[in-house]
C-alpha atoms as a PDB file:
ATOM      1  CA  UNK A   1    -189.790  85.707   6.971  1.00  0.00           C
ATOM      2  CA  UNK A   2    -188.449  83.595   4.503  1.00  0.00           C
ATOM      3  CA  UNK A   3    -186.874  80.199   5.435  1.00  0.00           C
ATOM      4  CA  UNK A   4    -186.598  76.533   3.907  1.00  0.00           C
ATOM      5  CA  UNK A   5    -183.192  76.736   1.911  1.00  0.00           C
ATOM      6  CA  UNK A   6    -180.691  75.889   3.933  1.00  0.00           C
ATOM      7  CA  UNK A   7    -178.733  73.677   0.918  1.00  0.00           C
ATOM      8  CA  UNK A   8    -181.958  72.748  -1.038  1.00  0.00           C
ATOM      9  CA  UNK A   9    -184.344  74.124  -3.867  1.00  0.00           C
ATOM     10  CA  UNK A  10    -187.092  74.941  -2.073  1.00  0.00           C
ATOM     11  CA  UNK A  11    -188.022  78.130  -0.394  1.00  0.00           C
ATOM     12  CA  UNK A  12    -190.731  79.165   2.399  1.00  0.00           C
ATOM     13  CA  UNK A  13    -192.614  82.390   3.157  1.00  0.00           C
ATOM     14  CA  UNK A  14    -194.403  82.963   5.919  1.00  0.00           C
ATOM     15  CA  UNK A  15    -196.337  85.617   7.255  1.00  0.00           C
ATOM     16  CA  UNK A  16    -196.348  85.844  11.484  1.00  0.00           C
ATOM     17  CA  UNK A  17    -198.728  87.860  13.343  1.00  0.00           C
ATOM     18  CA  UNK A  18    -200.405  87.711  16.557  1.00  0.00           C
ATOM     19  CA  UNK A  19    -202.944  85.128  15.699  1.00  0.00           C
ATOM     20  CA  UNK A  20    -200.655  82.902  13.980  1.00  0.00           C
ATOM     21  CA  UNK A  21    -197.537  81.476  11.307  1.00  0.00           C
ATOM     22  CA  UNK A  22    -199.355  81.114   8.013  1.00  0.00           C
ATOM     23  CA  UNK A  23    -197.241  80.292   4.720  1.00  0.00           C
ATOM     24  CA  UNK A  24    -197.939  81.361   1.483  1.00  0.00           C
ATOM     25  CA  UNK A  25    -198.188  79.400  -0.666  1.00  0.00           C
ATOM     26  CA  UNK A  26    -199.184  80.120  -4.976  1.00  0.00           C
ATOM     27  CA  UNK A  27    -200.373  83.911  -5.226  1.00  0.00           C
ATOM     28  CA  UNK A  28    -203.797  85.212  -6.132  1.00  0.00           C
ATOM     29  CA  UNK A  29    -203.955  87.255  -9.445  1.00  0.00           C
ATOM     30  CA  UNK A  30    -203.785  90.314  -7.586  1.00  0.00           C
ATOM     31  CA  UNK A  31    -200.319  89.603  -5.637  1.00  0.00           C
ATOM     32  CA  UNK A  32    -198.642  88.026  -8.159  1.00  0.00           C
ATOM     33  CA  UNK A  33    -196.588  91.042  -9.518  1.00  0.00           C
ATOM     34  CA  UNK A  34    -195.476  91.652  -5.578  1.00  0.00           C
ATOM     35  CA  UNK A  35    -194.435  88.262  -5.148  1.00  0.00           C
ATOM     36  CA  UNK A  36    -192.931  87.659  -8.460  1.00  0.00           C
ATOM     37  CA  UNK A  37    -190.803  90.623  -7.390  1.00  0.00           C
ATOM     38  CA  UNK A  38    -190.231  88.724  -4.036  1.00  0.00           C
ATOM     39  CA  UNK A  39    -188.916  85.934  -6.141  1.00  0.00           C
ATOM     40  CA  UNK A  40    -186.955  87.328  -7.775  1.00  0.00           C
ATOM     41  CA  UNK A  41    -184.669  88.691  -4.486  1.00  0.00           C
ATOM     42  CA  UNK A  42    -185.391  85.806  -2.914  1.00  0.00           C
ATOM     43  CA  UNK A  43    -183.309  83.408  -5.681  1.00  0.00           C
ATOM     44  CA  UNK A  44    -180.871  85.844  -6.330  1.00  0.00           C
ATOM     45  CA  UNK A  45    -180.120  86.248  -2.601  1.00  0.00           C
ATOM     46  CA  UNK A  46    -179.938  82.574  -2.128  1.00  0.00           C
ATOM     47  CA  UNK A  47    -177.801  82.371  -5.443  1.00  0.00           C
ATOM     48  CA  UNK A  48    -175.418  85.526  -4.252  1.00  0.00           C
ATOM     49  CA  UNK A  49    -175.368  84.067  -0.534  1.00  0.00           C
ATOM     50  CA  UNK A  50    -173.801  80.692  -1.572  1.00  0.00           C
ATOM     51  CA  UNK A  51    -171.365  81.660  -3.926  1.00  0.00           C
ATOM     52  CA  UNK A  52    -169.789  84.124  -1.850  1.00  0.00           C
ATOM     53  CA  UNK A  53    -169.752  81.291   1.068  1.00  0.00           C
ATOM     54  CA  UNK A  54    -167.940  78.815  -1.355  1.00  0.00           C
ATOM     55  CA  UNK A  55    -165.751  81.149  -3.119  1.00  0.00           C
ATOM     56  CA  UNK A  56    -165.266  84.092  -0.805  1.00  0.00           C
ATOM     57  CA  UNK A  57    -161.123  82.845  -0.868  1.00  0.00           C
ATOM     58  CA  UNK A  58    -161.092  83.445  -4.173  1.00  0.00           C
ATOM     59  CA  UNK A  59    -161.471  87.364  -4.347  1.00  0.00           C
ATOM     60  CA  UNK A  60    -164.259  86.992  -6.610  1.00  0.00           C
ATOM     61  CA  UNK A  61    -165.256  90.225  -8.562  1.00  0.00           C
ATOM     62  CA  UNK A  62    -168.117  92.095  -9.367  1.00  0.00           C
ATOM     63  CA  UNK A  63    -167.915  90.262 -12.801  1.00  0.00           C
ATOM     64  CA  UNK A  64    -167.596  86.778 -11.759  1.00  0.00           C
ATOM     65  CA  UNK A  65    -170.328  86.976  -9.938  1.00  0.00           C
ATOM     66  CA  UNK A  66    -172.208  88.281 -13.044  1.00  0.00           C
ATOM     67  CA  UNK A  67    -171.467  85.033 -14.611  1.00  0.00           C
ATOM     68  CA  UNK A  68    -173.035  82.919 -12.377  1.00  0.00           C
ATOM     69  CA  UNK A  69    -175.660  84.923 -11.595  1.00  0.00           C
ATOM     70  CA  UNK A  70    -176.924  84.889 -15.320  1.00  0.00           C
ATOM     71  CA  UNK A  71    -176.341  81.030 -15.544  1.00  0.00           C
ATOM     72  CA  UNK A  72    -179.527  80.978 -12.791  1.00  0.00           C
ATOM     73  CA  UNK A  73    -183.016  80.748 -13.077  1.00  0.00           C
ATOM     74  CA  UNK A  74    -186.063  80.896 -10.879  1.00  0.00           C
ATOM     75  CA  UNK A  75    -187.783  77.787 -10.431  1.00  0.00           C
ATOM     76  CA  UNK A  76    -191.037  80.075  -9.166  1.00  0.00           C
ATOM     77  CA  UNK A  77    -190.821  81.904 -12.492  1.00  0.00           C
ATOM     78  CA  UNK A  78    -190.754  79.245 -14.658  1.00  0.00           C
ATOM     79  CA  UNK A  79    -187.091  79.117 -14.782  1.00  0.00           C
ATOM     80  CA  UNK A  80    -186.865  82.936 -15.798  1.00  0.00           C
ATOM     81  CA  UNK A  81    -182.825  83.279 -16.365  1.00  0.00           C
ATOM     82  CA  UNK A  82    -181.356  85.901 -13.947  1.00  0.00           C
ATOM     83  CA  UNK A  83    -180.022  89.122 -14.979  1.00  0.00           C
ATOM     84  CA  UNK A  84    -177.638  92.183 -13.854  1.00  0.00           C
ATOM     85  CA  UNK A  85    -180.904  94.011 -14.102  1.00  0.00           C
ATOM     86  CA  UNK A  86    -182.417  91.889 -10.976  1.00  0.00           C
ATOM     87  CA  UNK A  87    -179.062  92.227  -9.271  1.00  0.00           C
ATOM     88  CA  UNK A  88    -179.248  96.132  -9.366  1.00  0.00           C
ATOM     89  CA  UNK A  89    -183.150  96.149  -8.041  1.00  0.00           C
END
């Protein structure tokens, strides 16, 4: 599951199974196109979550949201700018 926003900048994944909560923390080599996908939902969800809380009263459109979305980035990216391509994965 992923936790750890909840108004802040930092996010949390953690595995649970049977034997144990473990988070992850940086990726090995062989993971890190997965979880740079992951990332990528993961800020845009937290991005797309919180401006439809704020502004939901406002009727906001399919291109408003565009516009804030692409004024993002992804801290665990290296602050990769967000795009209507990551939106429509």
């Amino acid at each position: 599951f992923i936790h750890g926003f909840d108004g802040g900048v930092k996010n949390c994944i953690t595995l649970s199974t049977e034997f144990g909560e473990y988070n992850l923390l940086k990726p090995s080599a062989e993971y890190t196109p997965l979880m740079n996908n992951l990332y990528e939902k993961i800020w845009l969800s937290k991005v797309v979550v919180e401006y439809i809380e704020e502004y939901h009263y406002l009727l906001p459109t399919y291109e408003d949201l565009l516009e804030i979305i692409r004024g993002q980035t992804i801290p665990d990216l290296d602050n990769k700018i967000m795009s209507e391509e990551m939106l429509h994965k």
